[in-house]
Protein backbone atom coordinates (compact mmCIF):
# COMPACT_ATOMS: atom_id res chain seq x y z
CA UNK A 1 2.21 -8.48 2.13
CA UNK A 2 4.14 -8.12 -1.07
CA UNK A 3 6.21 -5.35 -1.65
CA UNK A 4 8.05 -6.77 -4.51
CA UNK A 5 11.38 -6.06 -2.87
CA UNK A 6 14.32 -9.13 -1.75
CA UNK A 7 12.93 -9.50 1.87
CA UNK A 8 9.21 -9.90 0.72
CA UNK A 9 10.83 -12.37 -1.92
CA UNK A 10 12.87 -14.62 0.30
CA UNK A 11 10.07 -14.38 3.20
CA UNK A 12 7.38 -16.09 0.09
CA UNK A 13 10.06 -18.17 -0.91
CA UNK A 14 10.03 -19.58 2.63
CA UNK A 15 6.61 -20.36 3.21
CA UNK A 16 6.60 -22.06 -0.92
CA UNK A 17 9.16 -24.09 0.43
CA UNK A 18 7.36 -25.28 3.52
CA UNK A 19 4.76 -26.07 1.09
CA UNK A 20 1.80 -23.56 1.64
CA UNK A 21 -0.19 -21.59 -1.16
CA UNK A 22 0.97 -17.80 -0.85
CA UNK A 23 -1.59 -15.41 -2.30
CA UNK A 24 1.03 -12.14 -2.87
CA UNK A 25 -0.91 -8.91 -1.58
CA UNK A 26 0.42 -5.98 -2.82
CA UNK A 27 -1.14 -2.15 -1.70
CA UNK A 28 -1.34 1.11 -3.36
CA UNK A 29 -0.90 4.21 -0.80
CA UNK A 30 -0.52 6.69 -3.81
CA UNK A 31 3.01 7.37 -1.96
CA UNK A 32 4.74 3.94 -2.20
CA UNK A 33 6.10 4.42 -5.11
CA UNK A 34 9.18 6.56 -7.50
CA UNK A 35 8.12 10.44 -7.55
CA UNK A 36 9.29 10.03 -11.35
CA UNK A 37 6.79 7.05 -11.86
CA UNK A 38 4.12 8.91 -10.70
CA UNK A 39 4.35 12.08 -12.26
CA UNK A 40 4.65 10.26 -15.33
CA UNK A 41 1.33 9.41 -15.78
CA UNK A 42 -1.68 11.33 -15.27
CA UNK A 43 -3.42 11.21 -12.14
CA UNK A 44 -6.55 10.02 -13.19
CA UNK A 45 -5.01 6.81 -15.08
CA UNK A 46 -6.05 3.89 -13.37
CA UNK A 47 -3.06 2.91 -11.16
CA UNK A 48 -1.19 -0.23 -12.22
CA UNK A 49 1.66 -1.83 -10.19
CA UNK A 50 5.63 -1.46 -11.03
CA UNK A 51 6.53 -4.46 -14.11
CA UNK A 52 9.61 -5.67 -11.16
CA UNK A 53 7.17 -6.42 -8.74
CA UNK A 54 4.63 -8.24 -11.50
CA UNK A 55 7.65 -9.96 -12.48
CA UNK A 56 8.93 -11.54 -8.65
CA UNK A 57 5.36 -12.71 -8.37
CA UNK A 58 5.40 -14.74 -11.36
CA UNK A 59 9.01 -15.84 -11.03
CA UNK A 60 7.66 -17.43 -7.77
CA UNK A 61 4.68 -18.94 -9.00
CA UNK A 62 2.14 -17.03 -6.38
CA UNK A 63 -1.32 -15.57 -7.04
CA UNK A 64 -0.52 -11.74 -7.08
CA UNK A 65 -3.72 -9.63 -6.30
CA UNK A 66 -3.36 -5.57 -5.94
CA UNK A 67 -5.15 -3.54 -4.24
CA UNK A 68 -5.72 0.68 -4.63
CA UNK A 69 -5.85 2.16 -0.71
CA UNK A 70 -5.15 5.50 -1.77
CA UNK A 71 -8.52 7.18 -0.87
CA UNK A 72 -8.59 5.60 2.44
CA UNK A 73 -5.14 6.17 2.74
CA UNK A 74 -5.45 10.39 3.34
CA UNK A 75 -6.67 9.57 7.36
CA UNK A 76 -3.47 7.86 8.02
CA UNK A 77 -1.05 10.76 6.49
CA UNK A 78 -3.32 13.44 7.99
CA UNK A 79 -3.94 12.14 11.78
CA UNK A 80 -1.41 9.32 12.46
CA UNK A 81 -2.03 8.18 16.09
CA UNK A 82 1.85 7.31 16.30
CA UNK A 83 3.38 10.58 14.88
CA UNK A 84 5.79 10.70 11.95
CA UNK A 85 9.20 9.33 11.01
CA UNK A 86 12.14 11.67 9.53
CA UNK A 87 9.53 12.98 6.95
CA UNK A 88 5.78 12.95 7.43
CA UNK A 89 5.65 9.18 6.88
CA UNK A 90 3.48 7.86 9.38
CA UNK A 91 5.17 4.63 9.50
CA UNK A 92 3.72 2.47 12.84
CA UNK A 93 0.00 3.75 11.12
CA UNK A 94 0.76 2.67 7.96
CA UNK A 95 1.27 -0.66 8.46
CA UNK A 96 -1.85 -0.92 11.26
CA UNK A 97 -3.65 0.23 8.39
CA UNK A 98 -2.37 -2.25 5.89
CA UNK A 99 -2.29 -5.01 8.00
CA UNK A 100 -5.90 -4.25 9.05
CA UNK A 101 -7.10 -4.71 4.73
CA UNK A 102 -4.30 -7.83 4.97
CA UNK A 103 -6.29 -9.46 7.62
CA UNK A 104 -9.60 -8.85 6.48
CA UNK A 105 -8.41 -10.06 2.86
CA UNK A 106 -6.83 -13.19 5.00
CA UNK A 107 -10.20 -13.70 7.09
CA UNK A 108 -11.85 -13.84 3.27
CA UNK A 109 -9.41 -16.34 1.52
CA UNK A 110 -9.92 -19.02 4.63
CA UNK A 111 -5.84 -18.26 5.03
CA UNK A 112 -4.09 -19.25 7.86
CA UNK A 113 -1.95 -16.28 8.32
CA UNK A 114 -0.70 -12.74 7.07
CA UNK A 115 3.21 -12.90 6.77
CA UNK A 116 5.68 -10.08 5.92
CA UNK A 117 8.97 -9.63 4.83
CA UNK A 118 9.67 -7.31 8.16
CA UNK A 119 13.77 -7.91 9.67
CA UNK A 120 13.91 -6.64 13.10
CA UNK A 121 15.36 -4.16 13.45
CA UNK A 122 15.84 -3.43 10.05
CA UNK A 123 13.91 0.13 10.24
CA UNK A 124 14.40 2.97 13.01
CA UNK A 125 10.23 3.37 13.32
CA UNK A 126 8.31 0.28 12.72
CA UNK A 127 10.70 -2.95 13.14
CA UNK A 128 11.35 -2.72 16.46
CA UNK A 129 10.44 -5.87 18.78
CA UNK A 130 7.91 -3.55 21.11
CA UNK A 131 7.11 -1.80 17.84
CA UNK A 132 6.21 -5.28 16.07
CA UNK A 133 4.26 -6.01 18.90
CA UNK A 134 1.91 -3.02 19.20
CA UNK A 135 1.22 -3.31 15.24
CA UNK A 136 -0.15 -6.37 15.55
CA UNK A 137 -1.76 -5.84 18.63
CA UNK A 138 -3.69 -2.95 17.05
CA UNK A 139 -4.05 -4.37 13.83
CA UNK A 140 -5.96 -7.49 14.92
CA UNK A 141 -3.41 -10.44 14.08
CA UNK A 142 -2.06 -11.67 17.45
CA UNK A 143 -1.04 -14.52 16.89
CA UNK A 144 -1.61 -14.50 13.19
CA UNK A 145 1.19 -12.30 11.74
CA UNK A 146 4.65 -14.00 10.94
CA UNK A 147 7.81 -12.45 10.07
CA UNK A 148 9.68 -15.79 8.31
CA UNK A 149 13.02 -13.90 8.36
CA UNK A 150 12.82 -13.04 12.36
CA UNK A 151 10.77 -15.74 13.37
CA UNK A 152 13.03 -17.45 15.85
CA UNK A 153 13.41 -14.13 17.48
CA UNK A 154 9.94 -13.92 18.07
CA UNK A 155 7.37 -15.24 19.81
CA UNK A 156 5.66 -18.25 17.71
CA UNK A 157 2.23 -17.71 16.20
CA UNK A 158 -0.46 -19.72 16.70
CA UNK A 159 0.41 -21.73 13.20
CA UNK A 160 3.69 -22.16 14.53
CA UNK A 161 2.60 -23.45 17.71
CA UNK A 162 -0.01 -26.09 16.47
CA UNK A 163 2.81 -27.44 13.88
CA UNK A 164 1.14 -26.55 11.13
CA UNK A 165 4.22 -24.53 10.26
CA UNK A 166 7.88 -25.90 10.75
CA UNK A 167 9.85 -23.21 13.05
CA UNK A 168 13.22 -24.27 12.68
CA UNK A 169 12.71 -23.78 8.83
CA UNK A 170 12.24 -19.89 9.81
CA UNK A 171 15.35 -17.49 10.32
CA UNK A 172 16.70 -15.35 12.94
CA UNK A 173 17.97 -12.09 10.58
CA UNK A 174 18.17 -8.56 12.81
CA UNK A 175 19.66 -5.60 11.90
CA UNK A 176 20.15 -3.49 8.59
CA UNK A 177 22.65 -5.64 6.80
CA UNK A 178 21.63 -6.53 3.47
CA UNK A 179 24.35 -9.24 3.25
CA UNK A 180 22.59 -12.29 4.87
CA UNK A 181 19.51 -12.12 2.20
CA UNK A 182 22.19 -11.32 -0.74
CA UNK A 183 23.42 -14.62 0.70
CA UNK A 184 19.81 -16.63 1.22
CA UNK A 185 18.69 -14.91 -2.48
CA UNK A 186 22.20 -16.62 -3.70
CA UNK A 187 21.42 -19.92 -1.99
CA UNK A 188 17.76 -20.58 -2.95
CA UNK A 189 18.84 -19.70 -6.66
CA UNK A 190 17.09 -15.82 -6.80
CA UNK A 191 19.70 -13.97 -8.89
CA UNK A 192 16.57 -10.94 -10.15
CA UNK A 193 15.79 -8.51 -7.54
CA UNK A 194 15.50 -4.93 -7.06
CA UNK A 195 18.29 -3.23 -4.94
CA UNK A 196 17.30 -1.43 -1.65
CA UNK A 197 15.94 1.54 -2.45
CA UNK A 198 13.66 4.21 -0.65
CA UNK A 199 9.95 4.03 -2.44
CA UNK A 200 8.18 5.87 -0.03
CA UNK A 201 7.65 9.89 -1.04
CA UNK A 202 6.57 10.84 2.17
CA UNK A 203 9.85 10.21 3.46
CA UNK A 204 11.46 12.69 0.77
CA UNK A 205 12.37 16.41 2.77
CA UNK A 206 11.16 18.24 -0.28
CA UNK A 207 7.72 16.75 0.14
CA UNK A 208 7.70 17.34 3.67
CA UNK A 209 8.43 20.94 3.48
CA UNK A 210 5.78 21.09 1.67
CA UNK A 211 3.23 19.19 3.29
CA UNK A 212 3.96 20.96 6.14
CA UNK A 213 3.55 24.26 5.15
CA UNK A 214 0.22 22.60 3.38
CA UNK A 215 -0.71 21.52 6.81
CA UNK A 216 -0.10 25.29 8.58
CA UNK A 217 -2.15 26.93 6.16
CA UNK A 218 -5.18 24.14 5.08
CA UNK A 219 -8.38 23.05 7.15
CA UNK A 220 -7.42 19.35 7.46
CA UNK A 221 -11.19 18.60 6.14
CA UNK A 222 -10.49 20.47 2.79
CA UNK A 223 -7.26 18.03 1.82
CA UNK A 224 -8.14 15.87 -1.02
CA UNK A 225 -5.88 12.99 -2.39
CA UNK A 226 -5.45 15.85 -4.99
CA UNK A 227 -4.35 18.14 -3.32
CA UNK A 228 -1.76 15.74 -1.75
CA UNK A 229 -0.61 14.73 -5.11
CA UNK A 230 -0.15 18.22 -5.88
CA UNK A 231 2.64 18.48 -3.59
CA UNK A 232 4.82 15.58 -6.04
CA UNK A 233 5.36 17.75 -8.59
CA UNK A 234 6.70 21.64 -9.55
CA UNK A 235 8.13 24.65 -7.60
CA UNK A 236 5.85 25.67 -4.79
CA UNK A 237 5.27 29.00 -3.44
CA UNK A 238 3.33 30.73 -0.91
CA UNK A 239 2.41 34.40 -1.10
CA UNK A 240 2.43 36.71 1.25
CA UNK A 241 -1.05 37.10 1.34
CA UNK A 242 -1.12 33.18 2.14
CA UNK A 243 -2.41 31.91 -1.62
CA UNK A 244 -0.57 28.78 -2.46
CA UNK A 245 1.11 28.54 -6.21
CA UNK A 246 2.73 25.98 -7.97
CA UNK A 247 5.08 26.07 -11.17
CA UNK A 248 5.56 23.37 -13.50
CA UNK A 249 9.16 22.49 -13.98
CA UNK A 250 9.17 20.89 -17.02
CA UNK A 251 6.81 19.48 -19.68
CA UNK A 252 5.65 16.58 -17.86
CA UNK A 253 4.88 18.33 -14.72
CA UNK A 254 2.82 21.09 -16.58
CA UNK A 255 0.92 18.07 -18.23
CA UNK A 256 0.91 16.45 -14.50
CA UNK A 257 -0.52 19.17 -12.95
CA UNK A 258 -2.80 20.40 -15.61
CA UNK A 259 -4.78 16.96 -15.32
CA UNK A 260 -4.85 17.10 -11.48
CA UNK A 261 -5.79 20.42 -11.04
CA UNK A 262 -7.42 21.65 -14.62
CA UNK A 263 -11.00 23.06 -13.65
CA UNK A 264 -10.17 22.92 -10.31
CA UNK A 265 -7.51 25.35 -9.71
CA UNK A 266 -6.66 28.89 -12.01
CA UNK A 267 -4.49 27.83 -14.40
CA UNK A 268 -1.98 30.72 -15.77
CA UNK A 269 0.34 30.61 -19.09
CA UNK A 270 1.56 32.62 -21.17
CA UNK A 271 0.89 33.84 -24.77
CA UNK A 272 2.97 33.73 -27.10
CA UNK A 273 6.24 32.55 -25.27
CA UNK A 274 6.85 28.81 -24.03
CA UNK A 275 6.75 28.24 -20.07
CA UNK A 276 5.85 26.75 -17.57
CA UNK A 277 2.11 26.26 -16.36
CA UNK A 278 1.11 27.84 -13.16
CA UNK A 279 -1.67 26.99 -10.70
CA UNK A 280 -3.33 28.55 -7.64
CA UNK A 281 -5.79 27.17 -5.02
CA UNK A 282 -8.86 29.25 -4.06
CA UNK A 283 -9.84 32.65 -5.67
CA UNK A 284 -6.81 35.28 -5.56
CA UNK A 285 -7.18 38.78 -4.78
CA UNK A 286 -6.58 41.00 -7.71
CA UNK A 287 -2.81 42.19 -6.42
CA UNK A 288 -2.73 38.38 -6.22
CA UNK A 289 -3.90 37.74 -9.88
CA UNK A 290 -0.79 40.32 -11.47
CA UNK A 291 2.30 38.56 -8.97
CA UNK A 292 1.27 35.36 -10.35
CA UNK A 293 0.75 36.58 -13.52
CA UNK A 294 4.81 38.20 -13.17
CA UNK A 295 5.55 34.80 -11.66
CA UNK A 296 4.46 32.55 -14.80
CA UNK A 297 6.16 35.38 -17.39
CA UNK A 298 9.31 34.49 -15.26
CA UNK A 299 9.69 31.41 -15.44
CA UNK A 300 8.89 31.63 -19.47
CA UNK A 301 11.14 32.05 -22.13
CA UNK A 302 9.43 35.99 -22.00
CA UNK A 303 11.08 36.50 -18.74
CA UNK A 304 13.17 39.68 -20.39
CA UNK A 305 10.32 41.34 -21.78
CA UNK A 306 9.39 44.39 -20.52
CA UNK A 307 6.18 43.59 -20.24
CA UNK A 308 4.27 40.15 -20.98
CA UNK A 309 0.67 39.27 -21.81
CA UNK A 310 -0.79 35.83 -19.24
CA UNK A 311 -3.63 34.02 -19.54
CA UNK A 312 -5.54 32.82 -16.43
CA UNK A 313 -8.04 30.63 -16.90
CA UNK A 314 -10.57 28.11 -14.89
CA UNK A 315 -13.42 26.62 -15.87
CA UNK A 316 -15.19 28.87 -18.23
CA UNK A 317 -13.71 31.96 -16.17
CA UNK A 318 -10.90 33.67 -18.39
CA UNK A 319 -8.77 36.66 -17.85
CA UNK A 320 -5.70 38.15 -19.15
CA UNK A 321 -3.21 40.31 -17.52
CA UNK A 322 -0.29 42.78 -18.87
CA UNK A 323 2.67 42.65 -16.64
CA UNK A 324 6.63 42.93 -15.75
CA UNK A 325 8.33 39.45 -14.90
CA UNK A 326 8.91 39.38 -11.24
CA UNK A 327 12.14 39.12 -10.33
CA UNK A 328 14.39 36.26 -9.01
CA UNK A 329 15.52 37.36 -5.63
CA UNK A 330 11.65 38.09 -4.65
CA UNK A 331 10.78 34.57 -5.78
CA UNK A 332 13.46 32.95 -4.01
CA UNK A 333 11.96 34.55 -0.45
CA UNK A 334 8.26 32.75 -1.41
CA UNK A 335 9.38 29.24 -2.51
CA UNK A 336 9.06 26.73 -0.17
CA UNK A 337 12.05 24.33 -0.05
């Protein structure tokens, strides 16, 4: 399980140097990655994994295989069996669920074991030693799931048992110290790796507002992975009537956007003057149809005009509307945030 990161690193590096063949798994949730990296290209691009992480497979010397989970991955975010953690990140689930496609992928290659760069410890939700315990309990690898920098703190697998692998060549790290891997990275002669960093969206509060309020006003069985990339990019709002819009910030979320939802969604700009795009779910009412229409002419550069002319479109289905901007203050008390 290959994140790319310095623990995932040092816990390969570990096993090389006992002298196995690591195969280097690395999964694609659609969330594990930088909000700015995904917005930046289109949603329908065939997904292809960050150059840093490419590059600490090769600088190992390990087989690197990727694998896209994102469509299977909407169950987990939607109905996690073990709640959330401070966003809606649905941590113990997650990795269940990619330990369960880690196994399976194990049980294919003939491998021996699934091993992780896991610390005890090291995160509030899922490291934990009962916590460790469950996951691999429910994701089918008793006794086949090692964690090479906790090892000696916890109980030996089966590999370890039969001396296939060397135990006192594993390591005892706990806690959230980076320090003793700086210090390991220093020693085995690792000098490239990416600093800590969160990579996981569904931790960030701005996409959990809005999730949330997704999840108040959404039949669970009408979420799409599209509509839960919607929620990575623009300014959302939700009328009062309940219709759900979202604003394009900037040129790369309008272009974002208008390839997830084109076709799929009303699309409103408007003529003449630069702005941002603006997109609705479901079919508005007409008192719906002129706010957003006031919305979009606000956040355009016709936004002290008098009155503006907007453009809604979807599909074949076009109509244009005459209208005021809307003002600030009344957009302010609809944005979720």
């Amino acid at each position: 399980m290959f994140s790319g990161g310095l623990d995932s690193i040092l816990a390969a590096k570990i096993m090389l140097d006992e002298g196995f063949e690591v195969i280097a798994l690395h999964f694609y949730t659609g969330f594990n990655e930088k909000l700015n990296r995904e917005i930046s290209r289109t949603p329908h691009q065939t997904w292809i994994p960050m150059e840093s992480v490419v590059n600490a497979a090769d600088n190992l010397g390990v087989k690197f295989v990727t694998v896209d989970v994102s469509n299977e991955y909407i169950p987990v975010i939607i109905h996690p069996e073990y709640l959330y953690g401070s966003g809606v990140n649905p941590c113990i689930d997650c990795r269940i669920f990619l330990l369960k496609r880690a196994r399976g992928f194990m049980e294919n290659e003939h491998a021996i074991l699934v091993f992780t760069g896991e610390v005890l410890g090291q995160r509030p939700m899922s490291q934990h030693r009962q916590t460790l315990k469950l996951i691999e309990k429910k994701a089918g690898l008793e006794g086949r799931l090692l964690r090479p920098l906790s090892a000696k703190l916890l109980n030996p697998t089966i590999p370890e048992r039969e001396g296939i692998i060397n135990r006192e060549q594993l390591l005892s790290l706990s806690g959230r110290s980076r320090k003793p891997q700086q210090q390991l990275a220093t020693e085995f002669g690792i000098d490239v790796y990416p600093q800590p960093a969160g990579g996981c969206i569904l931790t960030e509060k701005s996409f959990s507002r809005k999730y949330t309020d997704l999840i108040n006003h959404t039949n669970t069985s009408d979420i799409t992975l599209n509509v839960l990339h919607s929620l990575k990019a623009g300014r959302h709002l939700r009328l009062t009537s309940g219709t759900k819009v979202i604003v394009g910030r900037n040129e790369l979320e309008n272009k974002y956007l208008g390839a997830l939802l084109s076709d799929k969604s009303w699309e409103f700009d408007v003529l003449d003057f630069p702005g941002a795009l603006v997109f609705t779910f479901g079919e508005p009412s007409e008192d719906d149809f002129l706010e957003i229409a006031g919305i979009c002419a606000r956040y355009s550069k016709a936004r002290t005009e008098n009155t503006v002319a907007v453009i809604a479109k979807k599909g074949n289905k076009t109509r244009e509307f005459i209208v005021k901007p809307a003002e600030q203050d009344y957009i302010d008390t609809l944005l979720i945030r």
